[in-house]
Every structure is written in structure tokens, then in C-alpha cells.
C-alpha atoms as a PDB file:
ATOM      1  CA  UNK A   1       0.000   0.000   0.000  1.00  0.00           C
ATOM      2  CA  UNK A   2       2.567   2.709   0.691  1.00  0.00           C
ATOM      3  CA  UNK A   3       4.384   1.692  -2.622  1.00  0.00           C
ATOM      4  CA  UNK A   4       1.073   2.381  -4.149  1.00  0.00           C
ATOM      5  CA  UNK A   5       0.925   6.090  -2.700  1.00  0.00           C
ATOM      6  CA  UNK A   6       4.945   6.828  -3.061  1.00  0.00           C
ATOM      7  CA  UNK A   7       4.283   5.444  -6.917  1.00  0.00           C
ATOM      8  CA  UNK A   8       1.329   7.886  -7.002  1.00  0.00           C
ATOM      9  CA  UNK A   9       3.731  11.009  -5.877  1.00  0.00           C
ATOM     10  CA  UNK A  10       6.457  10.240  -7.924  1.00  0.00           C
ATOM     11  CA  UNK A  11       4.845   9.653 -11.200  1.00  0.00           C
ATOM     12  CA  UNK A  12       2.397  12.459 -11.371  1.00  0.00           C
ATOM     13  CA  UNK A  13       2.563  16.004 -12.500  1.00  0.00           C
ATOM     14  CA  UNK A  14       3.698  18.928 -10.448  1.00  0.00           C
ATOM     15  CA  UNK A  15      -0.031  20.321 -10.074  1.00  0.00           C
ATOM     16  CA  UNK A  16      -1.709  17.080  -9.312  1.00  0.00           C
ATOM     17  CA  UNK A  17       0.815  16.668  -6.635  1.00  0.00           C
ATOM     18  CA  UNK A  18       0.462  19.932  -5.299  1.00  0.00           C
ATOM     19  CA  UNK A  19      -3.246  19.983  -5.117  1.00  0.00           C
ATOM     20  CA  UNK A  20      -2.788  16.769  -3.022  1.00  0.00           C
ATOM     21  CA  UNK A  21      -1.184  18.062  -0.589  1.00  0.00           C
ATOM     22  CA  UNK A  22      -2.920  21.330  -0.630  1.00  0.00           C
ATOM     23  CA  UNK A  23      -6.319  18.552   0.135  1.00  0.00           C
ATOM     24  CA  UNK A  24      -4.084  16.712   2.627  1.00  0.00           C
ATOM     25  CA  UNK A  25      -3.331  19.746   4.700  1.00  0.00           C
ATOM     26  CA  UNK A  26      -6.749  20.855   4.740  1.00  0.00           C
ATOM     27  CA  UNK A  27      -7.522  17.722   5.916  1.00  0.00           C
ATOM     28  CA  UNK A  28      -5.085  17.220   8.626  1.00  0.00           C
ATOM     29  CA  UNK A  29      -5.186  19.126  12.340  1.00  0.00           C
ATOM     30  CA  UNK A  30      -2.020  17.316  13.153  1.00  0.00           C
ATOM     31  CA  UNK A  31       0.936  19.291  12.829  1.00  0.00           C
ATOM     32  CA  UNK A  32       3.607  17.425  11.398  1.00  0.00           C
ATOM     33  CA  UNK A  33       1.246  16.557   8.758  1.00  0.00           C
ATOM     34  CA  UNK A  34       0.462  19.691   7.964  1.00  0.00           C
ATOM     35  CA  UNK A  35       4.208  20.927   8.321  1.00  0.00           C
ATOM     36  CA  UNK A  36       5.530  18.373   5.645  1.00  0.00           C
ATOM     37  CA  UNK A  37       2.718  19.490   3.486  1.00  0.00           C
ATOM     38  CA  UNK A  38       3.667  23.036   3.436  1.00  0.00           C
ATOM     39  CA  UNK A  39       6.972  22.364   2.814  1.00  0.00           C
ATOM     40  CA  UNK A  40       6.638  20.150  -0.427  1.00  0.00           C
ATOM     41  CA  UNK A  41       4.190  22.667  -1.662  1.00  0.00           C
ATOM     42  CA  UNK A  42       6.287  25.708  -1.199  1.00  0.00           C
ATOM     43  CA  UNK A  43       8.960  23.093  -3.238  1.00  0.00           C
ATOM     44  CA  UNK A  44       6.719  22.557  -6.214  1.00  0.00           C
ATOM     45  CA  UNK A  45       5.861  26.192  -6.105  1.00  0.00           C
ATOM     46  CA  UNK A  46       9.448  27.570  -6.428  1.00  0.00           C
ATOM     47  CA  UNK A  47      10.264  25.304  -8.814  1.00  0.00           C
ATOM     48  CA  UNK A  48       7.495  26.213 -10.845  1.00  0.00           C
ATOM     49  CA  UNK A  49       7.720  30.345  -9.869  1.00  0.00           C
ATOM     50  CA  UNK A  50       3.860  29.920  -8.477  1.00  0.00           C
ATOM     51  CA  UNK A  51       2.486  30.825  -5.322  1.00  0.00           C
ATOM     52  CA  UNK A  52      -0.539  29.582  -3.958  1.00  0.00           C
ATOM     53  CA  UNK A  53      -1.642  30.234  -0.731  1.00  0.00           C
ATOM     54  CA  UNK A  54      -2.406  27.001   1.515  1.00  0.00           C
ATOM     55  CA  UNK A  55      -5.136  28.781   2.387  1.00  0.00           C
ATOM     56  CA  UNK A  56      -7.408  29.596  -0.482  1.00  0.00           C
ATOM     57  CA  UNK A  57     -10.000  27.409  -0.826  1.00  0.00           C
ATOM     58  CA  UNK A  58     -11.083  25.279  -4.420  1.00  0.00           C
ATOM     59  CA  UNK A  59     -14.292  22.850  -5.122  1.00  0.00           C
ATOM     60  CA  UNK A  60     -12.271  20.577  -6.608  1.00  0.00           C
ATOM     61  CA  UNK A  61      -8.602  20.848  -7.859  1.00  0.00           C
ATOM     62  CA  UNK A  62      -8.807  23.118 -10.930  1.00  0.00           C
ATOM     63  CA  UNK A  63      -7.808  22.408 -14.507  1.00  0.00           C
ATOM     64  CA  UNK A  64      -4.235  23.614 -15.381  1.00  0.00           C
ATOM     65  CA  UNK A  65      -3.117  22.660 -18.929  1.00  0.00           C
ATOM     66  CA  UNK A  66       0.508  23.820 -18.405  1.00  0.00           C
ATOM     67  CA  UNK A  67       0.894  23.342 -14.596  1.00  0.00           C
ATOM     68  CA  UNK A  68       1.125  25.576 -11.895  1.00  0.00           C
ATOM     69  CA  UNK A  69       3.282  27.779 -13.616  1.00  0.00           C
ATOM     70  CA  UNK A  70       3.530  31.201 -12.723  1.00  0.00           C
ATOM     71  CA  UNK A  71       0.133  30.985 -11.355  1.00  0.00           C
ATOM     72  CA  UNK A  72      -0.957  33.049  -8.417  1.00  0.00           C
ATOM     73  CA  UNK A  73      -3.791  32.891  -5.962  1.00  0.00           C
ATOM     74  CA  UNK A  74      -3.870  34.733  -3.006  1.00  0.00           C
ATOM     75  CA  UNK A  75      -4.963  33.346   0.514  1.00  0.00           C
ATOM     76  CA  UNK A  76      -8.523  34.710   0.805  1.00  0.00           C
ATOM     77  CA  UNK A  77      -9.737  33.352  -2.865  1.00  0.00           C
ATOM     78  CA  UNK A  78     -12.181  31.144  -3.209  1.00  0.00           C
ATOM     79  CA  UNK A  79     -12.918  29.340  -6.211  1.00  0.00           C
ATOM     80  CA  UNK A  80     -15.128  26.392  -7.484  1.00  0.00           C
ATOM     81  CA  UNK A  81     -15.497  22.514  -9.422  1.00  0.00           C
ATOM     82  CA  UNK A  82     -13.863  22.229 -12.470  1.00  0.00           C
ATOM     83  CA  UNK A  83     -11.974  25.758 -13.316  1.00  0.00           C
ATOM     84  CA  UNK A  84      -9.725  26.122 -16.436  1.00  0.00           C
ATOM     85  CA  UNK A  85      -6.829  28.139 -15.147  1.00  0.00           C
ATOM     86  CA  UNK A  86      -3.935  29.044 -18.059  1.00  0.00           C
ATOM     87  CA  UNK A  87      -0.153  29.978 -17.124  1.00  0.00           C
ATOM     88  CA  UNK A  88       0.911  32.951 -15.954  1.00  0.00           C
ATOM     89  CA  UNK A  89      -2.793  34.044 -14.388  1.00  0.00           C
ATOM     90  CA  UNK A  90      -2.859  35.961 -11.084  1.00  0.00           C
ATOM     91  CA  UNK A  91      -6.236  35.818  -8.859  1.00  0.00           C
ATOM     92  CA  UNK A  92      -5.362  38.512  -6.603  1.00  0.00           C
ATOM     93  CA  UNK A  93      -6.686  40.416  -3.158  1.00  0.00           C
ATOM     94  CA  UNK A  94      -7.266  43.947  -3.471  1.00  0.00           C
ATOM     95  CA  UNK A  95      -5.729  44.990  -0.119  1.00  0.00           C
ATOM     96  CA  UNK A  96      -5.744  49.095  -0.384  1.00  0.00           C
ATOM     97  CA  UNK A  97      -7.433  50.592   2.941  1.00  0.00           C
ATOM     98  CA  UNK A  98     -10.253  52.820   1.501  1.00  0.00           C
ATOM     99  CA  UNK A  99     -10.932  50.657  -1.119  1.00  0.00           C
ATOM    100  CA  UNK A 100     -14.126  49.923  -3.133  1.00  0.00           C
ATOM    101  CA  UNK A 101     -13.668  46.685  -3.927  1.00  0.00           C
ATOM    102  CA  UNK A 102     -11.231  45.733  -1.316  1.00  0.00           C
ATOM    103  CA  UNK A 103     -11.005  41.448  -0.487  1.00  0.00           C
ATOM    104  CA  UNK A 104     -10.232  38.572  -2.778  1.00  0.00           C
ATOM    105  CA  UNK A 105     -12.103  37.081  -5.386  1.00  0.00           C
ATOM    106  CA  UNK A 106     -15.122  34.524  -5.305  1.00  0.00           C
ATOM    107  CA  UNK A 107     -14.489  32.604  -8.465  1.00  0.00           C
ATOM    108  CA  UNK A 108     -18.192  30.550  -9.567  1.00  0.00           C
ATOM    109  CA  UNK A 109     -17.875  26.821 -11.116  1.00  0.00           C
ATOM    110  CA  UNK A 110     -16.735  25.579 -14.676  1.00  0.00           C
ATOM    111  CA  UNK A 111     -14.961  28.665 -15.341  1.00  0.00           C
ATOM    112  CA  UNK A 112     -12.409  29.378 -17.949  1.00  0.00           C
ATOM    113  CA  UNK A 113      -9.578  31.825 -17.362  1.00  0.00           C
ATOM    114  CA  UNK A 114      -6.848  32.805 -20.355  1.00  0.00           C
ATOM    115  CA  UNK A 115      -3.229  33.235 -19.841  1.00  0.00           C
ATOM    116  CA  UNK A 116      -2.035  36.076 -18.309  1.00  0.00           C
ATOM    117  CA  UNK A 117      -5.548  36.881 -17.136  1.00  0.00           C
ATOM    118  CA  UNK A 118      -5.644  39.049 -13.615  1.00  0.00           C
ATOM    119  CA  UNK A 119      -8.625  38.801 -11.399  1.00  0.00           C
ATOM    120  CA  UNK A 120      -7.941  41.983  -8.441  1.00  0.00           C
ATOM    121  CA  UNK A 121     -10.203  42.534  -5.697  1.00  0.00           C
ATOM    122  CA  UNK A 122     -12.974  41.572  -3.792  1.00  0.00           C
ATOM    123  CA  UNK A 123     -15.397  40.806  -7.056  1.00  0.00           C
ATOM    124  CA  UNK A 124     -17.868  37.638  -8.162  1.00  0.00           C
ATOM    125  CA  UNK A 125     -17.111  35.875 -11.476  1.00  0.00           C
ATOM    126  CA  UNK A 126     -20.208  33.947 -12.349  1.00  0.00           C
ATOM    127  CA  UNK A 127     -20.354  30.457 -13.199  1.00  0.00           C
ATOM    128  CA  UNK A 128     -19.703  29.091 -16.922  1.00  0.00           C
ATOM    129  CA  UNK A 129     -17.477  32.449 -17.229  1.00  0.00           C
ATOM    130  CA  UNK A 130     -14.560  32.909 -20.013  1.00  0.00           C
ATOM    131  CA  UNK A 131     -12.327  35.538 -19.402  1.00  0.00           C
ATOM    132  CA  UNK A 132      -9.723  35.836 -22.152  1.00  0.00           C
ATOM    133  CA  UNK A 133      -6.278  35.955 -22.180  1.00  0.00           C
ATOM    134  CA  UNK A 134      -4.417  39.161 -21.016  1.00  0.00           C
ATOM    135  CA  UNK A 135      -7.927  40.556 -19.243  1.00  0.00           C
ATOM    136  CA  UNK A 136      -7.684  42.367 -15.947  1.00  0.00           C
ATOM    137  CA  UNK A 137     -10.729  42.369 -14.439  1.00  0.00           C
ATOM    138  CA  UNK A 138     -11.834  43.946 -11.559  1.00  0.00           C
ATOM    139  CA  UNK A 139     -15.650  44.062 -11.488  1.00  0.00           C
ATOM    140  CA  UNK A 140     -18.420  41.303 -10.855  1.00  0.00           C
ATOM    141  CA  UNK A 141     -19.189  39.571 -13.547  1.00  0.00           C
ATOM    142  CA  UNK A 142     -22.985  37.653 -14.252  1.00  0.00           C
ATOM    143  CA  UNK A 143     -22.971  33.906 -15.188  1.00  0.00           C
ATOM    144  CA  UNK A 144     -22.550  32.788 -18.695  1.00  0.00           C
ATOM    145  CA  UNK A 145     -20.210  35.663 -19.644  1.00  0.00           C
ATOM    146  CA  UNK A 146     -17.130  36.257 -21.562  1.00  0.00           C
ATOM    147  CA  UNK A 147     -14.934  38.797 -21.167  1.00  0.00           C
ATOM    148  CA  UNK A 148     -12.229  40.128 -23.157  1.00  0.00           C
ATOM    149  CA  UNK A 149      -9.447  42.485 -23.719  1.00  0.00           C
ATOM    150  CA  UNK A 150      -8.676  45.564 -24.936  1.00  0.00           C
ATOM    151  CA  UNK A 151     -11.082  47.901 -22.784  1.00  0.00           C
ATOM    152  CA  UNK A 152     -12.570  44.682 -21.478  1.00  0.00           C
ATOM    153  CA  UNK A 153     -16.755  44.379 -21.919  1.00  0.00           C
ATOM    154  CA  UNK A 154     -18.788  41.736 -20.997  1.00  0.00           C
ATOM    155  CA  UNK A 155     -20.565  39.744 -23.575  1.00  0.00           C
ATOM    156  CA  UNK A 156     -23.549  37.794 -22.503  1.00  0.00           C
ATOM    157  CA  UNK A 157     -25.083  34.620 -24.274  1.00  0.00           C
ATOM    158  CA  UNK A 158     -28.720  34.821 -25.385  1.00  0.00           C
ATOM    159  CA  UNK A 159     -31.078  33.366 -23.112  1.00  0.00           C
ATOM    160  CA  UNK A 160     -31.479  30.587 -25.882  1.00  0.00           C
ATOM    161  CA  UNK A 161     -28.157  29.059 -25.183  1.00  0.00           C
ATOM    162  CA  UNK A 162     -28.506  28.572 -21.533  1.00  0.00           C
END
């Protein structure tokens, strides 16, 4: 049995190990546990020039078609089942005192999100979003949307399509 399980570390990717430790330490009050699961995470995160918090919290590990590569989430995010999340994309707390949208983002289910994409603040994306590559968003955003660059605007599906 414990062949099984180091077999199941070794041989998997980078993200699928990371997000089972990330469900491991979630999982676990008891400290060492929880100790050696920070550490391997903060391991596959340097290597990989990520960083994301132990503490956000995901549905179910998301989608990531190139890894955990330069991805970002910050410890307050939440976000749910079955996310597409590209390289490079940061999902960001909007800390500024004063601020109008200050917090971290609430990210709905099935969602899509482009490379490079930034989601700042304390904002709702929808479920059965798309937000293209290169978008920085930093407003709520209704279900069934895309959004994309270049003065971003949201596009929604007819009611048909739903």
C-alpha cells in the first residue's frame, strides 16, 4: 500500500501533486502533517515560480493545462469545481485601505480563465465564465459571460443558449 501512494507522488505532474497536498493539509489538524505538506508545496511552487496560498479554498482541484506555472492565488480566494486556469494568471486580493472593492475574489464553477488573465479585488465571477487571455478584471461579472481584452466588456449569451 505505501508503494502504491509513493508510486502515485512520484509519477504524477507537479499540479496534481500539489493539489494533493494542498487537500491533505486541509484535511489534517495534526501538525507534522500539515508541516511536511507546506513544505513540499512551497517546493513545487518555487520550482514552478507559483504561489498559492495554503489557504485559499477550491471545489475541486482546478484544470491547469501547463501546470502551476507562474500561477498566483492569493490566501482569501475562493474558487469552485472544475476551473480552467492558463499559465501565468494571477487571482489577486485587493488589499488598499479605503478601497471599493477591497477582499479577494469569489471565483463561480466551470470557469475558464486565459493566460495572463488578472482577477484583483474583492469581485464575483459567475459560473460558466470565459475571461480571455491578457484581461484584468476587476468588477463582478454575471454567469454565462465572456470577457475580453482591450477595454474589457462583458458579452452575454442569449437566453437561448442557456
Amino acid at each position: 500500500m505505501m508503494r502504491k501512494f509513493l508510486e502515485g507522488l512520484v509519477f504524477r505532474s507537479d499540479s496534481a501533486r500539489f493539489f494533493k497536498y494542498h487537500a491533505l493539509y486541509a484535511k489534517r489538524p495534526f501538525a507534522p502533517v500539515r508541516y511536511y505538506c507546506v513544505w513540499r508545496c512551497y517546493l513545487l511552487q518555487r520550482r514552478n515560480a507559483a504561489s498559492i496560498s495554503m489557504a485559499a479554498r477550491f471545489a475541486t482541484p482546478p484544470i491547469l493545462p501547463h501546470g502551476i506555472a507562474g500561477v498566483f492565488v492569493s490566501k482569501s480566494a475562493v474558487i469552485g469545481k472544475d476551473c480552467t486556469i492558463h499559465q501565468l494568471v494571477t487571482i489577486g486580493s485587493n488589499a488598499t485601505p479605503g478601497s471599493k472593492r477591497m477582499g479577494a475574489p469569489v471565483i463561480g464553477d466551470h470557469c475558464f480563465i486565459g493566460a495572463g488573465a488578472q482577477i484583483i479585488g474583492g469581485i464575483r465571477i459567475g459560473n460558466h465564465v470565459k475571461i480571455g487571455a491578457g484581461c484584468t478584471v476587476t468588477e463582478d461579472i454575471p454567469d454565462y459571460a465572456t470577457v475580453v481584452p482591450q477595454k474589457p466588456r462583458i458579452i452575454l449569451r442569449d437566453a437561448l443558449n442557456k
